[in-house]
C-alpha atoms as a PDB file:
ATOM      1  CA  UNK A   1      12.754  12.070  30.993  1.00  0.00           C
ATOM      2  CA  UNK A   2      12.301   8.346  30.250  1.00  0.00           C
ATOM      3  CA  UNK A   3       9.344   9.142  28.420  1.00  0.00           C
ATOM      4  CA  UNK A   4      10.951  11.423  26.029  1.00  0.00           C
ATOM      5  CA  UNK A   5      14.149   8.762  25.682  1.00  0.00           C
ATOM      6  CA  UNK A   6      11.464   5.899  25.155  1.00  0.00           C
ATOM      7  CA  UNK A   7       9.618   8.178  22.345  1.00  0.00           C
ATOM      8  CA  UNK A   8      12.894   9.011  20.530  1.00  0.00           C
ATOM      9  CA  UNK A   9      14.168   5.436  20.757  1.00  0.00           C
ATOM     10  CA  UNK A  10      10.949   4.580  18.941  1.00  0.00           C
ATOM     11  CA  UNK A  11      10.940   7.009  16.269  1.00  0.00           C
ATOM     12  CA  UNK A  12      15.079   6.117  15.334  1.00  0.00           C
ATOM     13  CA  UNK A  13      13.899   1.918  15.704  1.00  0.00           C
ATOM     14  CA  UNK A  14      10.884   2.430  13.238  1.00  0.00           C
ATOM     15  CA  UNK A  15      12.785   4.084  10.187  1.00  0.00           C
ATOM     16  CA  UNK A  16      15.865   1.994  10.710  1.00  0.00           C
ATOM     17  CA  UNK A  17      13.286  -1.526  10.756  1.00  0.00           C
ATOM     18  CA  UNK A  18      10.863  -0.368   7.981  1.00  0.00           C
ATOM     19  CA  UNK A  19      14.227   0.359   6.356  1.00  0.00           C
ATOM     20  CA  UNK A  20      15.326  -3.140   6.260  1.00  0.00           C
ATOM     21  CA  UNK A  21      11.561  -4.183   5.591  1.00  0.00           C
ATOM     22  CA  UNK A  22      11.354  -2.492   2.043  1.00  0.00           C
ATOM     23  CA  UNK A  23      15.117  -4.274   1.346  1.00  0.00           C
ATOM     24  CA  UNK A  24      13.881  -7.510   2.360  1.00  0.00           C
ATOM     25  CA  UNK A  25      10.970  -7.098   0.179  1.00  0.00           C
ATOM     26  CA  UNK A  26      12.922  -5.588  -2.470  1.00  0.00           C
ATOM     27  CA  UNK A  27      15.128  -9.082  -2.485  1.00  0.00           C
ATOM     28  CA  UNK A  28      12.353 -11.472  -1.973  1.00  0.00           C
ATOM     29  CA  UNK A  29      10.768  -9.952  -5.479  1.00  0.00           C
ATOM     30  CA  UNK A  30      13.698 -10.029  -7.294  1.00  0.00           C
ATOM     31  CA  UNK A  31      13.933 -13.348  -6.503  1.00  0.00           C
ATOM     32  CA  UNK A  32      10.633 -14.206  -8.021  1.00  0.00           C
ATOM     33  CA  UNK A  33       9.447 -15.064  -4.203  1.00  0.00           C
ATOM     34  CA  UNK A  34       5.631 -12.665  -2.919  1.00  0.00           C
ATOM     35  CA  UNK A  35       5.946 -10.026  -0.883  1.00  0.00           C
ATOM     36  CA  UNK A  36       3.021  -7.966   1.212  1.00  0.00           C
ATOM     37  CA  UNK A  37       2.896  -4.427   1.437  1.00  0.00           C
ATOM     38  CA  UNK A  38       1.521  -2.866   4.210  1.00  0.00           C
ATOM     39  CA  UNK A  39      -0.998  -0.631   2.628  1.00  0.00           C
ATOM     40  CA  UNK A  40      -4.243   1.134   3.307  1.00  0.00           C
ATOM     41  CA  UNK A  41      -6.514   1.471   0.612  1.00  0.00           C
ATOM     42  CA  UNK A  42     -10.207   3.166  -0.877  1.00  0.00           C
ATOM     43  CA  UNK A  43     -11.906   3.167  -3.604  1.00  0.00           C
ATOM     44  CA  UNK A  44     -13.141   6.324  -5.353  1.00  0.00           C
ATOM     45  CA  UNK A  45     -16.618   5.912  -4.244  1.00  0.00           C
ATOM     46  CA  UNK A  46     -15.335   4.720  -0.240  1.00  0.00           C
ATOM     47  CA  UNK A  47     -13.328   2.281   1.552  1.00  0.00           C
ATOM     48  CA  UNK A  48     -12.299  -0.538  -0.614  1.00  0.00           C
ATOM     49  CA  UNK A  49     -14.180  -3.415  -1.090  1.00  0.00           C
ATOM     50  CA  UNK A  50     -17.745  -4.177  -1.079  1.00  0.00           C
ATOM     51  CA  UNK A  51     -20.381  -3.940   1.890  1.00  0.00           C
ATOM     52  CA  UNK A  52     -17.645  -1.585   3.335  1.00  0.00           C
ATOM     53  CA  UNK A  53     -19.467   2.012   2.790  1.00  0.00           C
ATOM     54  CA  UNK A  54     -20.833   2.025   6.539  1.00  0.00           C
ATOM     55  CA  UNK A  55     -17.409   1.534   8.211  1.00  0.00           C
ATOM     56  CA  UNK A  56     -14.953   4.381   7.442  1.00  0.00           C
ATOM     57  CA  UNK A  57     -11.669   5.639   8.761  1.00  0.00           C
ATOM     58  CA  UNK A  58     -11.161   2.252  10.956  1.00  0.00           C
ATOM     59  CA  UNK A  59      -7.804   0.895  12.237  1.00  0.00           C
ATOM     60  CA  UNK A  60      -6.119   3.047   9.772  1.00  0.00           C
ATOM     61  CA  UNK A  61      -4.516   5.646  12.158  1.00  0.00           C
ATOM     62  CA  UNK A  62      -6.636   8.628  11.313  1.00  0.00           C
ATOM     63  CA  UNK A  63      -6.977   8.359   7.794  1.00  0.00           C
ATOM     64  CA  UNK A  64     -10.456   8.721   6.698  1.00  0.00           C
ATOM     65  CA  UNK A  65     -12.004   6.427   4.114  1.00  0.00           C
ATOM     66  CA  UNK A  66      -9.340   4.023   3.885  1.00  0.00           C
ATOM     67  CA  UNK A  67      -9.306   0.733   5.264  1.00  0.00           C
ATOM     68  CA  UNK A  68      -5.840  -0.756   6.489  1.00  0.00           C
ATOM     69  CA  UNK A  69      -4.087  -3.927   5.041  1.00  0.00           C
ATOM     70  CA  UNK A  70      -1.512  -5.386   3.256  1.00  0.00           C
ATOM     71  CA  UNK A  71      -1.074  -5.868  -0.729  1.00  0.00           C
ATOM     72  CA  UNK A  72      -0.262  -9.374  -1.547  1.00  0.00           C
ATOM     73  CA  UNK A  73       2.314  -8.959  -4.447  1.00  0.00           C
ATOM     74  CA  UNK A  74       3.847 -12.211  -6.636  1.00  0.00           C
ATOM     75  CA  UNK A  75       6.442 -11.652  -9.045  1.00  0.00           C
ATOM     76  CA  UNK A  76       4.544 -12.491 -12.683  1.00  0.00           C
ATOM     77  CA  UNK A  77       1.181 -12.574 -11.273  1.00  0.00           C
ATOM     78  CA  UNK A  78      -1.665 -10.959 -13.035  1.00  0.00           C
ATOM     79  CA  UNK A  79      -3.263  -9.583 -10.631  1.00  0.00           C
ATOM     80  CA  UNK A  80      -2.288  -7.894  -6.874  1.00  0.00           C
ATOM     81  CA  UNK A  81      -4.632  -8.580  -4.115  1.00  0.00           C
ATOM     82  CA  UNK A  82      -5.437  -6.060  -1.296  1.00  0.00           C
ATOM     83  CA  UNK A  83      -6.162  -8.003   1.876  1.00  0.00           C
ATOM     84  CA  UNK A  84      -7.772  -6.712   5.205  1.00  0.00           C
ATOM     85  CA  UNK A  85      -9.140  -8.387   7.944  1.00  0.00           C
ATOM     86  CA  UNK A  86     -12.777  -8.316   8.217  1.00  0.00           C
ATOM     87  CA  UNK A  87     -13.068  -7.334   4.671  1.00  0.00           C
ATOM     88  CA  UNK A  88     -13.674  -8.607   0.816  1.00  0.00           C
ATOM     89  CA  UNK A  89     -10.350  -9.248  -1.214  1.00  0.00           C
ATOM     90  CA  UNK A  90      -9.930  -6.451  -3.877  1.00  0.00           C
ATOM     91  CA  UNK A  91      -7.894  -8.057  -6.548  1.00  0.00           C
ATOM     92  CA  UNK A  92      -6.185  -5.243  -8.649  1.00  0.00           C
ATOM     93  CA  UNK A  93      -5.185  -5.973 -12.519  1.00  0.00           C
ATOM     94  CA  UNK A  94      -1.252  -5.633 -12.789  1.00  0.00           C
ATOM     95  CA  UNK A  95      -0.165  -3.437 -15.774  1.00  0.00           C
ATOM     96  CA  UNK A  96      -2.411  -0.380 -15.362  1.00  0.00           C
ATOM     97  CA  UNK A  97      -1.377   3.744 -14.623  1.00  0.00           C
ATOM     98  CA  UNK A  98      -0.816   5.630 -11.697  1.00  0.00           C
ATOM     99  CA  UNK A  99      -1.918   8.963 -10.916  1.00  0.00           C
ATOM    100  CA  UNK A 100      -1.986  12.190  -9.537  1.00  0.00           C
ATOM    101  CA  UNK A 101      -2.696  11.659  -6.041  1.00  0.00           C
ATOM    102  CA  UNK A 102      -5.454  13.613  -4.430  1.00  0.00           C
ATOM    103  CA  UNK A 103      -4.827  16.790  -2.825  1.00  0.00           C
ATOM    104  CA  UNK A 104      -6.409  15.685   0.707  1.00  0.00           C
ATOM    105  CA  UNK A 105      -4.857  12.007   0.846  1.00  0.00           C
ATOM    106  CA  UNK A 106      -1.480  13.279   2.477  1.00  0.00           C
ATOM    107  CA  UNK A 107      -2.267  13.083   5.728  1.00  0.00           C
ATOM    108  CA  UNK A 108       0.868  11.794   6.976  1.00  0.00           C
ATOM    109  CA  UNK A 109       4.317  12.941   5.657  1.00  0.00           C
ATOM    110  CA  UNK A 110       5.743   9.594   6.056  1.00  0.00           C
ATOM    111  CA  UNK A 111       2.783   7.724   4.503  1.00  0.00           C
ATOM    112  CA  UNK A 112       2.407   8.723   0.506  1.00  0.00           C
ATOM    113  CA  UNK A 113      -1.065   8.410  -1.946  1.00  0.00           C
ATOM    114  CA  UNK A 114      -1.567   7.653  -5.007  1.00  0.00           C
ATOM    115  CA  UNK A 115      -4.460   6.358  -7.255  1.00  0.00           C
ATOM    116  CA  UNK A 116      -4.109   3.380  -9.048  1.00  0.00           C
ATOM    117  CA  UNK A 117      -6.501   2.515 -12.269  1.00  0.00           C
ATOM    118  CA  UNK A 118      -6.461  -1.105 -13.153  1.00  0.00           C
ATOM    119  CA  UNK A 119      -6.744  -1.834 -17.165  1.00  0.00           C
ATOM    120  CA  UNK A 120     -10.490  -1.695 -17.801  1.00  0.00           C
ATOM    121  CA  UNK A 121     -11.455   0.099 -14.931  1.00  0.00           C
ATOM    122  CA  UNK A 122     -13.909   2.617 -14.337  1.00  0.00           C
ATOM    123  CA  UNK A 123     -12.491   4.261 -11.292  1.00  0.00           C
ATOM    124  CA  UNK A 124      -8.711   4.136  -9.678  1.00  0.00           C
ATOM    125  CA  UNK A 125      -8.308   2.560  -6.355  1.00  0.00           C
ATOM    126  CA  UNK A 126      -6.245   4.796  -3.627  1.00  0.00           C
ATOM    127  CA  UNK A 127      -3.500   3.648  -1.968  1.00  0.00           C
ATOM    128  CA  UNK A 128      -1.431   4.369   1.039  1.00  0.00           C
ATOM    129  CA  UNK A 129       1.641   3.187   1.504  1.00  0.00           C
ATOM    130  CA  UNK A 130       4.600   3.802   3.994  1.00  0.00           C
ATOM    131  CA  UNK A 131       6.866   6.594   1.544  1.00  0.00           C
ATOM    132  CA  UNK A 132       9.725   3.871   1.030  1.00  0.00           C
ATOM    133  CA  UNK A 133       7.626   1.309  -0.319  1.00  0.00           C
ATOM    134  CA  UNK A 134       6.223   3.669  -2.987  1.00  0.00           C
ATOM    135  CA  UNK A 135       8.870   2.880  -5.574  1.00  0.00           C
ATOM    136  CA  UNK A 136       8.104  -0.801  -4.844  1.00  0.00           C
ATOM    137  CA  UNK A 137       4.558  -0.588  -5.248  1.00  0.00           C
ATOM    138  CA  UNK A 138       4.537   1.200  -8.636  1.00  0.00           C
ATOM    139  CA  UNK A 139       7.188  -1.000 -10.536  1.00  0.00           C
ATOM    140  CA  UNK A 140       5.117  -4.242  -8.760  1.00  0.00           C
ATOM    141  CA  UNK A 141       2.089  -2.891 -10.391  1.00  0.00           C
ATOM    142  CA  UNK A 142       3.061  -1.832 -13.849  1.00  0.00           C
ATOM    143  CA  UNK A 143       3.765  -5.280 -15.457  1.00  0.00           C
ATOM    144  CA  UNK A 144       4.405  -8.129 -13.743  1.00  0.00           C
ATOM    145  CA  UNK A 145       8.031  -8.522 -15.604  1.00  0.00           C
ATOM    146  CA  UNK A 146       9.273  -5.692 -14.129  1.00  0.00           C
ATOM    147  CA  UNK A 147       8.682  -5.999 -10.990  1.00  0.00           C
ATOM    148  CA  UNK A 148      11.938  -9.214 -11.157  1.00  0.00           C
ATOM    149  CA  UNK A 149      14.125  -6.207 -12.033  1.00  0.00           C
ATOM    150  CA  UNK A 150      13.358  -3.334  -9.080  1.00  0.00           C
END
């Protein structure tokens, strides 16, 4: 029985926290002040950044191909940067499109893909990111002005 408390008390402590998370950030860029995103991300052709095609699917929860992190966001900044330990930073050009996310990225309901090309880029970058952060993440990486308004 205390297992079953200690899993629900868990699962209502995690939405209510990642809750305030996406506020906090949500305030902190609307102040003009960086943020980070807990992400996971992959390129089109493997896990993001280079040197990284032998080590798939790590620390990521089950989520093949993508490599966990956190994207470093600052209000007015031209680029984004994807950051993971272990790894090369993947800068990302702010003012680019989103789209359709692949079929097979959903493998969580609570964690939402999407592909992100950069301006000038060959191939979009995929990102995961917890499904409240989502609206964050796509006015952050539209234009660097709008992200003082979200």
């Amino acid at each position: 029985m205390g297992e079953l408390a200690g899993e629900l008390m868990a699962l209502v402590t995690d939405g209510f926290l990642r809750t305030l998370r996406v506020a906090r950030a949500e305030r902190r860029l609307a102040a003009g002040r960086p943020v980070r995103i807990p992400c996971s991300a992959r390129t089109s052709h493997g896990p993001a950044g280079p040197g990284d095609s032998t080590r798939t699917g790590d620390s990521t929860g089950g989520r093949p191909g993508y490599v966990a992190g956190k994207l470093l966001i600052a209000p007015g900044a031209p680029t984004a940067a994807f950051t993971a330990p272990d790894r090369d930073r993947l800068e990302l050009a702010v003012g680019g499109t989103f789209e359709a996310p692949e079929p097979d990225a959903w493998h969580d309901q609570d964690w939402a893909a999407t592909a992100y090309r950069a301006p000038g880029a060959d191939h979009p970058v995929y990102l995961q990111v917890d499904s409240r952060y989502l609206p964050l993440l796509h006015a952050s990486l539209l234009a660097p002005a709008v992200a003082r308004t979200v």
